[in-house]
N, C-alpha and C. Protein backbone atom coordinates (compact mmCIF):
# COMPACT_ATOMS: atom_id res chain seq x y z
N UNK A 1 95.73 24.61 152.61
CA UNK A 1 94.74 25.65 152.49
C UNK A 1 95.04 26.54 151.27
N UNK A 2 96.35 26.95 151.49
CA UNK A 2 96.87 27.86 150.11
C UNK A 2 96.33 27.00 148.73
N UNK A 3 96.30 25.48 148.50
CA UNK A 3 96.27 25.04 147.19
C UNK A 3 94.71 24.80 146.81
N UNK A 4 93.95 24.78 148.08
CA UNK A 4 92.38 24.56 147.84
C UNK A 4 92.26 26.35 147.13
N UNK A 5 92.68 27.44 148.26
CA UNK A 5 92.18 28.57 147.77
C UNK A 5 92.69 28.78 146.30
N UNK A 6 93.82 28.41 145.77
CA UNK A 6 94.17 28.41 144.36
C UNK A 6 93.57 28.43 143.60
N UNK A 7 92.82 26.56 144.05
CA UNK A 7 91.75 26.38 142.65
C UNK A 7 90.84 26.45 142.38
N UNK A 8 89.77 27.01 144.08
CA UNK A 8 89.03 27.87 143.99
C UNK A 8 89.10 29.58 143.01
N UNK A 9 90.09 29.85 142.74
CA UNK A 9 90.22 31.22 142.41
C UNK A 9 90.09 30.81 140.70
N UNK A 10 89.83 32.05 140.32
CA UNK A 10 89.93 32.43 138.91
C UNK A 10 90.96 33.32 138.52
N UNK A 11 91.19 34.00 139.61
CA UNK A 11 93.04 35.60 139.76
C UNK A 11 93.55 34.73 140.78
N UNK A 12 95.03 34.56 140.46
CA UNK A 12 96.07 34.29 142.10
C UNK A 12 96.81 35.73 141.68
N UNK A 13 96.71 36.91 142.65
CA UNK A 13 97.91 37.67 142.54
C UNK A 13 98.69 37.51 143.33
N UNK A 14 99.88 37.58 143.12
CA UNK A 14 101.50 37.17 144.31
C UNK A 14 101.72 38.81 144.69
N UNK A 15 101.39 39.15 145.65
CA UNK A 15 102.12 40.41 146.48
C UNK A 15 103.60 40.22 146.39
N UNK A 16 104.50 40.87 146.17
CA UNK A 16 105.84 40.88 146.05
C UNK A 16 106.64 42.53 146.43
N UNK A 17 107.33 42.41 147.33
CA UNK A 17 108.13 43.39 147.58
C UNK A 17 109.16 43.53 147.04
N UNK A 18 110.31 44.76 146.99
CA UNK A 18 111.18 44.86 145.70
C UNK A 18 112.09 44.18 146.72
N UNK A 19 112.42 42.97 146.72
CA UNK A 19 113.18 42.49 147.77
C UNK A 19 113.53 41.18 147.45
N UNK A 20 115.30 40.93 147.58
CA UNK A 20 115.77 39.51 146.93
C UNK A 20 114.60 38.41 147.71
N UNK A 21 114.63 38.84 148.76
CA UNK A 21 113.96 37.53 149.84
C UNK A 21 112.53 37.14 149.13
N UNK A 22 111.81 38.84 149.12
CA UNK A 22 110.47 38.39 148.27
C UNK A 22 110.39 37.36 146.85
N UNK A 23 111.59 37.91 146.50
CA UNK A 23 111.58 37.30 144.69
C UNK A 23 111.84 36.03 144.81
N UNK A 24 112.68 35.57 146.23
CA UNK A 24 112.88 34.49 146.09
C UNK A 24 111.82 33.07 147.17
N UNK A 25 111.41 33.98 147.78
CA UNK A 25 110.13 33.24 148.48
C UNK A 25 108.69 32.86 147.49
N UNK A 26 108.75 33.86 146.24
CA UNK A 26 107.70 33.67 145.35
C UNK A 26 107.95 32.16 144.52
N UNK A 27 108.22 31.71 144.93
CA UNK A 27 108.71 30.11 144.26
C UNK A 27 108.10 29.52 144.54
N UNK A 28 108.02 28.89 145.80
CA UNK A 28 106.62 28.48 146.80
C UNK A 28 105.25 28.24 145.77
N UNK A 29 104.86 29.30 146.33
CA UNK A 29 103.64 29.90 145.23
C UNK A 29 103.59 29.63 143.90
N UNK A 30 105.03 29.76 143.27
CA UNK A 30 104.37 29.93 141.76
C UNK A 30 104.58 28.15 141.21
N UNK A 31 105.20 27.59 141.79
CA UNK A 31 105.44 26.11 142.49
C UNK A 31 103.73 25.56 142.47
N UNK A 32 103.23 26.35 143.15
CA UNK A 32 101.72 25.32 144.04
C UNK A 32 100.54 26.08 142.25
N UNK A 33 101.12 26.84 141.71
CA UNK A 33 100.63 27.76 140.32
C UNK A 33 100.53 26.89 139.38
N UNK A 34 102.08 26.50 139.21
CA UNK A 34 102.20 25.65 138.18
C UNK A 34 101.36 23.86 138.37
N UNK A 35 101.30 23.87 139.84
CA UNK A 35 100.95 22.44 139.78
C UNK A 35 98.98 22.02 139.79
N UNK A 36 98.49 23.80 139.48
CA UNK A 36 97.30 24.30 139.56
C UNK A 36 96.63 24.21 138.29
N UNK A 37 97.58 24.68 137.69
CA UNK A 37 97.44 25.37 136.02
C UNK A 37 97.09 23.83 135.64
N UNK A 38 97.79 22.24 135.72
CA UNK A 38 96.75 20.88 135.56
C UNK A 38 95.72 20.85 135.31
N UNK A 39 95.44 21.02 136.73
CA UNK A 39 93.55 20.83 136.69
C UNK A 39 92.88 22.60 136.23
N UNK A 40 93.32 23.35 136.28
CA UNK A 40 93.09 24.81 135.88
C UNK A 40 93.42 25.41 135.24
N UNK A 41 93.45 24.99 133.78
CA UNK A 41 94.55 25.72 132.99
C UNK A 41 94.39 27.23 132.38
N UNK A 42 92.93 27.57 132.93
CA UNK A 42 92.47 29.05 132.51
C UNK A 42 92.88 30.54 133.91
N UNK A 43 93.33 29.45 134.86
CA UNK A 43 93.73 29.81 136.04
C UNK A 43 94.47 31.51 135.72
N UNK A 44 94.49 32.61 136.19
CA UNK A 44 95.28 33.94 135.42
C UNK A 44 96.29 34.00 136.78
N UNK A 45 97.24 34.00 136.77
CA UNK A 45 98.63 34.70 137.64
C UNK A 45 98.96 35.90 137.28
N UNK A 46 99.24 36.53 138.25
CA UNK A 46 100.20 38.00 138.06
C UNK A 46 100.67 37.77 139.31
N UNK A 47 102.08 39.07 139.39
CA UNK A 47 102.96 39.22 140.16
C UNK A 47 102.11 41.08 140.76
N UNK A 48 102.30 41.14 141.69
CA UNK A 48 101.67 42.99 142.46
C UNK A 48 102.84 43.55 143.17
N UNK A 49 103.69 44.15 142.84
CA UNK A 49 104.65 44.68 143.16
C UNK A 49 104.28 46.08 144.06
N UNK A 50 104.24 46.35 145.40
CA UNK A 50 104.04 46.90 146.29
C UNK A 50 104.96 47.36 147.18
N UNK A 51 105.12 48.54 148.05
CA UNK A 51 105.94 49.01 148.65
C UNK A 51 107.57 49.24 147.62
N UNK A 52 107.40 50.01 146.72
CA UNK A 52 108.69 50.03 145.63
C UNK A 52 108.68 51.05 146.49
N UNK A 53 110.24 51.25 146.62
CA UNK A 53 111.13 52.74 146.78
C UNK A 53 111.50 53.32 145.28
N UNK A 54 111.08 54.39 145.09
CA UNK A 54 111.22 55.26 143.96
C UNK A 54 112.86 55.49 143.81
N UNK A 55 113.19 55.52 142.75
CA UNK A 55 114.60 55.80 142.32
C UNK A 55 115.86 54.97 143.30
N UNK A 56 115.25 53.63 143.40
CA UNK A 56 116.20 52.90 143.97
C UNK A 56 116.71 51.60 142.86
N UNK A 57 117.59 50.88 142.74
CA UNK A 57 117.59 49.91 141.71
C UNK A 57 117.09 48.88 141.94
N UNK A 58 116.84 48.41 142.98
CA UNK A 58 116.07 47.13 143.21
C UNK A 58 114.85 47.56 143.13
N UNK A 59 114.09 48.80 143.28
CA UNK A 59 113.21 49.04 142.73
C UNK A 59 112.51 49.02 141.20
N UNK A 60 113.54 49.13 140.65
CA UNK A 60 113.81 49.30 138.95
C UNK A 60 114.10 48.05 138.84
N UNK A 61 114.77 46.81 139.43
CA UNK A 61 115.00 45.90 138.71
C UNK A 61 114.47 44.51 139.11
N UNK A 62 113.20 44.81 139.90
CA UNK A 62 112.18 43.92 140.59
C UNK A 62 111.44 43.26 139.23
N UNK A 63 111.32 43.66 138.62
CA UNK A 63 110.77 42.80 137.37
C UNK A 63 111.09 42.38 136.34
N UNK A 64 112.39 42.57 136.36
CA UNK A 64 113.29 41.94 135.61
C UNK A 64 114.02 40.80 136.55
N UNK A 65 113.64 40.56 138.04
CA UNK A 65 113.86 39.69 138.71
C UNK A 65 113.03 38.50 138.75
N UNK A 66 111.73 38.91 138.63
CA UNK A 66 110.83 38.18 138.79
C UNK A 66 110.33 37.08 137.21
N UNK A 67 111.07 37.73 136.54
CA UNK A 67 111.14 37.53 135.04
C UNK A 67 111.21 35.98 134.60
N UNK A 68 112.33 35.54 135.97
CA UNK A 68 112.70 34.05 135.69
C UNK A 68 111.54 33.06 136.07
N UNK A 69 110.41 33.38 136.53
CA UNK A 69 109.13 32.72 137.05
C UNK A 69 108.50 32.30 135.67
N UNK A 70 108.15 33.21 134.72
CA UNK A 70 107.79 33.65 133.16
C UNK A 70 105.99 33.73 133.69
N UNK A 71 105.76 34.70 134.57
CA UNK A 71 104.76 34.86 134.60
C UNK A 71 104.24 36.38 134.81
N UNK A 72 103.27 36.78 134.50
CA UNK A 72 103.12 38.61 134.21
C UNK A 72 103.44 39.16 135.54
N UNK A 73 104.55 40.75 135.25
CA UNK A 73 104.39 41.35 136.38
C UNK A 73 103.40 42.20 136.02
N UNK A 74 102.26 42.76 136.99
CA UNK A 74 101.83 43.82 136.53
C UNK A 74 102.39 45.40 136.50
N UNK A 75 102.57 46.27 135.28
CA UNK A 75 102.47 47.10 134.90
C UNK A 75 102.80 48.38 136.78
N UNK A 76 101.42 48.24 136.77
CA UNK A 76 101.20 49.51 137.68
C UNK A 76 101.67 48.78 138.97
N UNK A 77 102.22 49.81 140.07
CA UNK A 77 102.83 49.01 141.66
C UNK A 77 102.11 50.10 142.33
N UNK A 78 102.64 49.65 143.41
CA UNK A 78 102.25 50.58 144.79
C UNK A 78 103.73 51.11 145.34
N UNK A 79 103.84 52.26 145.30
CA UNK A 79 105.16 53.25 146.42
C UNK A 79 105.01 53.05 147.72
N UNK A 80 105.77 52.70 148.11
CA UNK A 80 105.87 52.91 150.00
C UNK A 80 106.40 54.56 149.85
N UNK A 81 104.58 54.62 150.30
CA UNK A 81 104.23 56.36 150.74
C UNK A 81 103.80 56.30 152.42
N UNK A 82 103.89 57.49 152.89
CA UNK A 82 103.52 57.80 153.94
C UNK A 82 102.11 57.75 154.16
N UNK A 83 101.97 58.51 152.86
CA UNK A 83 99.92 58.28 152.59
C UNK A 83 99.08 56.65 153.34
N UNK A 84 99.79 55.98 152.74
CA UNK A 84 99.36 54.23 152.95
C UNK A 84 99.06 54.45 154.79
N UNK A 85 100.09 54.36 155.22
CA UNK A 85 100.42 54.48 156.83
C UNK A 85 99.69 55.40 157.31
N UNK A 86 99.63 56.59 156.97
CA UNK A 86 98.83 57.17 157.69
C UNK A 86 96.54 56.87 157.33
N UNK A 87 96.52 56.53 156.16
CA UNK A 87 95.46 55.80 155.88
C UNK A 87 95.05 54.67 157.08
N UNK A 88 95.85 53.66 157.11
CA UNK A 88 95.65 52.63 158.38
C UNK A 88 95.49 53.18 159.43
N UNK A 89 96.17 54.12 160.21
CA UNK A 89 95.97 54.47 160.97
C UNK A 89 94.85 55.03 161.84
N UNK A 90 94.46 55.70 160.51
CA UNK A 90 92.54 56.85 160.90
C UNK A 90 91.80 55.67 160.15
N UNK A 91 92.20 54.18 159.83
CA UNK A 91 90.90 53.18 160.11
C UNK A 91 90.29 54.01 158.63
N UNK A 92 90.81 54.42 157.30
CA UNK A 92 90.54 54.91 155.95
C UNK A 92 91.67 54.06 155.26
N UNK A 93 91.08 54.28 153.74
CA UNK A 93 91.76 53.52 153.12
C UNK A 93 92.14 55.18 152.10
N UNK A 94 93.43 55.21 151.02
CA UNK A 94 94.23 56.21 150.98
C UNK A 94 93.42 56.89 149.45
N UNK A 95 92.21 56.02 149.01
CA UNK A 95 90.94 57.08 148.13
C UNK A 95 90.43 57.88 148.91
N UNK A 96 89.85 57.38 150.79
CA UNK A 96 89.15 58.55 151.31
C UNK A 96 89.38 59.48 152.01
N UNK A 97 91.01 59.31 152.00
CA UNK A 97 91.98 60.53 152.91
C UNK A 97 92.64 61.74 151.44
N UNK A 98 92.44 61.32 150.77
CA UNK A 98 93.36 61.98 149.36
C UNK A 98 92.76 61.24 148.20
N UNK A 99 91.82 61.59 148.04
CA UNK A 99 91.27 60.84 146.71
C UNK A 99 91.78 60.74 145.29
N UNK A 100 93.22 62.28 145.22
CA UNK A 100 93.59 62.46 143.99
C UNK A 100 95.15 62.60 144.63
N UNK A 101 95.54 62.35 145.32
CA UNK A 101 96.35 61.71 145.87
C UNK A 101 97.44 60.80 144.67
N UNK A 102 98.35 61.04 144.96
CA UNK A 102 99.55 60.16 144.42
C UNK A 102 99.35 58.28 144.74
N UNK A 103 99.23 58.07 146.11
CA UNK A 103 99.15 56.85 146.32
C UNK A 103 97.45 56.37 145.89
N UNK A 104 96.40 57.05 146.33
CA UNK A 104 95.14 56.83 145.27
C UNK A 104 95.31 56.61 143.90
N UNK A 105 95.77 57.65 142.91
CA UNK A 105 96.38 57.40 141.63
C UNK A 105 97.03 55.69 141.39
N UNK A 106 97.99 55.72 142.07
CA UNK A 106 98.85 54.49 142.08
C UNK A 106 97.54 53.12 142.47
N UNK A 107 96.56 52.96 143.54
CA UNK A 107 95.57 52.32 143.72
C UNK A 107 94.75 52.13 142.51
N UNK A 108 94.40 53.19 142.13
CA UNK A 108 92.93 53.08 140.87
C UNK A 108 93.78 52.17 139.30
N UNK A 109 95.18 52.76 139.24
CA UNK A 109 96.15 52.36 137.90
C UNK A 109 96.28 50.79 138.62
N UNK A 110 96.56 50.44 139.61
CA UNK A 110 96.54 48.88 139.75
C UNK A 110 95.05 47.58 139.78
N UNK A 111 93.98 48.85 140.12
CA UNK A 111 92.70 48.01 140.01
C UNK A 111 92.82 48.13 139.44
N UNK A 112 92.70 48.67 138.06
CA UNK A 112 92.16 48.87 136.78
C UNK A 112 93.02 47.80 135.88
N UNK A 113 94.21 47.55 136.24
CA UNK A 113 95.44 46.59 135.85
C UNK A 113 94.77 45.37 135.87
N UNK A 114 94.02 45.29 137.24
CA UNK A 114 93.95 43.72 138.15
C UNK A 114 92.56 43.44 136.96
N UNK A 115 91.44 44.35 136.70
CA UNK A 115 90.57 43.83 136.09
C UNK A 115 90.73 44.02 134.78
N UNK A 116 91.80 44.06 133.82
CA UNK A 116 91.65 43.78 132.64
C UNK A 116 92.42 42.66 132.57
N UNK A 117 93.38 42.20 133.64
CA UNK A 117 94.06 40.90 133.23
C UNK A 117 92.67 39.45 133.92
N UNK A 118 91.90 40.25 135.14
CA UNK A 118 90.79 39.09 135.36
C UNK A 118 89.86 38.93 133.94
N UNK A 119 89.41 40.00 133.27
CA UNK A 119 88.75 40.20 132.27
C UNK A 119 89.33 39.58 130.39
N UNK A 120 90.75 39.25 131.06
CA UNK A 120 91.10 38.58 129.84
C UNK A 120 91.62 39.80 128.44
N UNK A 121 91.99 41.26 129.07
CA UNK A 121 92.12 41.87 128.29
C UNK A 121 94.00 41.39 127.36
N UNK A 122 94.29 42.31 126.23
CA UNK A 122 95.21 41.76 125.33
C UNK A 122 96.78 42.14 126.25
N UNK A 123 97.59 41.14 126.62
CA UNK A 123 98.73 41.32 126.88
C UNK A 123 98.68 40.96 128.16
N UNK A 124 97.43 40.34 129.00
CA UNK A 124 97.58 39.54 130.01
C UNK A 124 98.04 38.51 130.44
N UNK A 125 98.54 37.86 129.90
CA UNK A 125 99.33 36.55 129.68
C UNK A 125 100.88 36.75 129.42
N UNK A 126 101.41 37.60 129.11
CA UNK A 126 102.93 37.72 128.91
C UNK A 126 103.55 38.58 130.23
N UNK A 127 104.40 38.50 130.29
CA UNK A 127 105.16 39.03 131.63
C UNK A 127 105.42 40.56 131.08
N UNK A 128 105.35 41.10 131.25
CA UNK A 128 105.51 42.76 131.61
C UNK A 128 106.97 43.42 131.64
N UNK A 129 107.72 44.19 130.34
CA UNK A 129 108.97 44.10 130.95
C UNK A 129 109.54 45.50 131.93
N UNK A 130 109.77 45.68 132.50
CA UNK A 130 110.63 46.93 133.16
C UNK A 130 109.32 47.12 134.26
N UNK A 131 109.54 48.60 135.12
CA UNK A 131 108.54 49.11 136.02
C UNK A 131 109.06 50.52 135.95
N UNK A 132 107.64 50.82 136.33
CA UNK A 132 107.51 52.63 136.55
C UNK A 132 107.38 52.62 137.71
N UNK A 133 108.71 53.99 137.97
CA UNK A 133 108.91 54.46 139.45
C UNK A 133 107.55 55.58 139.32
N UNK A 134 107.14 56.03 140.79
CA UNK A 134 105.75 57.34 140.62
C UNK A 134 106.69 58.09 141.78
C-alpha cells in the first residue's frame, strides 16, 4: 500500500522525530523512495522534523543525522509544545486556539516550506544543513 501511495504522490514527506530510532526507521521509506524515483523521477522527498525539544542536542543534531539518506531536511520543524496537545484535545487545530501563537508560527513556516519545495521553488532538491530550535 505504502509503494502504490508513493507513486501516486507528487510530495512523499517522511515525519521524523529527533530520535535515533526515527532516523533509523526512515530507511524503510527512503528504501521504497529510491526504488520510486525509477518509474518517478520528478517524484519530490523531504524529511518533516516534528516534536524537536528546544535546546536539546539531538534536537540540534537531527539533521545532520538524517544527512546520510542525501535527501532534503526541511528548514522549518514543529516543537513539542503544549499548544499541539491541548489543540487535540478541544477537537481545534493550534491556528484556531492561538493563531499567533508560537506553535501556529512554527505551522504556517512549515506549510509555506512544504509548498515551495511541492512548487519546485530554488534549493528544493538539496538537503538542508543544521535546524532552528523556536
Amino acid at each position: 500500500m505504502t509503494r502504490s501511495a508513493i507513486l501516486a504522490a507528487d510530495l512523499v514527506l517522511i515525519p521524523v522525530q529527533p530520535s535515533p530510532l526515527d532516523v533509523w526507521g526512515a530507511r524503510a521509506v527512503v528504501e521504497l523512495l529510491t526504488e520510486a524515483a525509477v518509474m518517478r523521477p520528478a517524484l519530490k522527498t523531504a524529511f518533516a522534523i516534528s516534536r524537536k525539544i528546544v535546546n536539546t542536542a539531538i534536537g540540534r543534531d537531527v539533521s545532520d543525522a538524517l544527512a546520510v539518506y542525501r535527501m532534503r531536511v526541511l528548514a522549518a520543524s514543529l516543537v513539542q509544545r503544549v499548544g499541539f496537545a491541548e489543540a487535540l484535545a478541544s477537537g481545534q487545530t493550534v491556528l484556531e486556539i492561538a493563531p499567533t501563537g508560537a506553535a501556529s508560527v512554527e505551522v504556517m513556516e512549515l506549510a509555506r516550506e512544504i509548498l515551495e519545495v511541492n512548487n519546485g521553488k530554488e534549493g528544493s532538491d538539496r538537503p538542508s544543513k543544521g535546524s532552528r530550535d523556536r
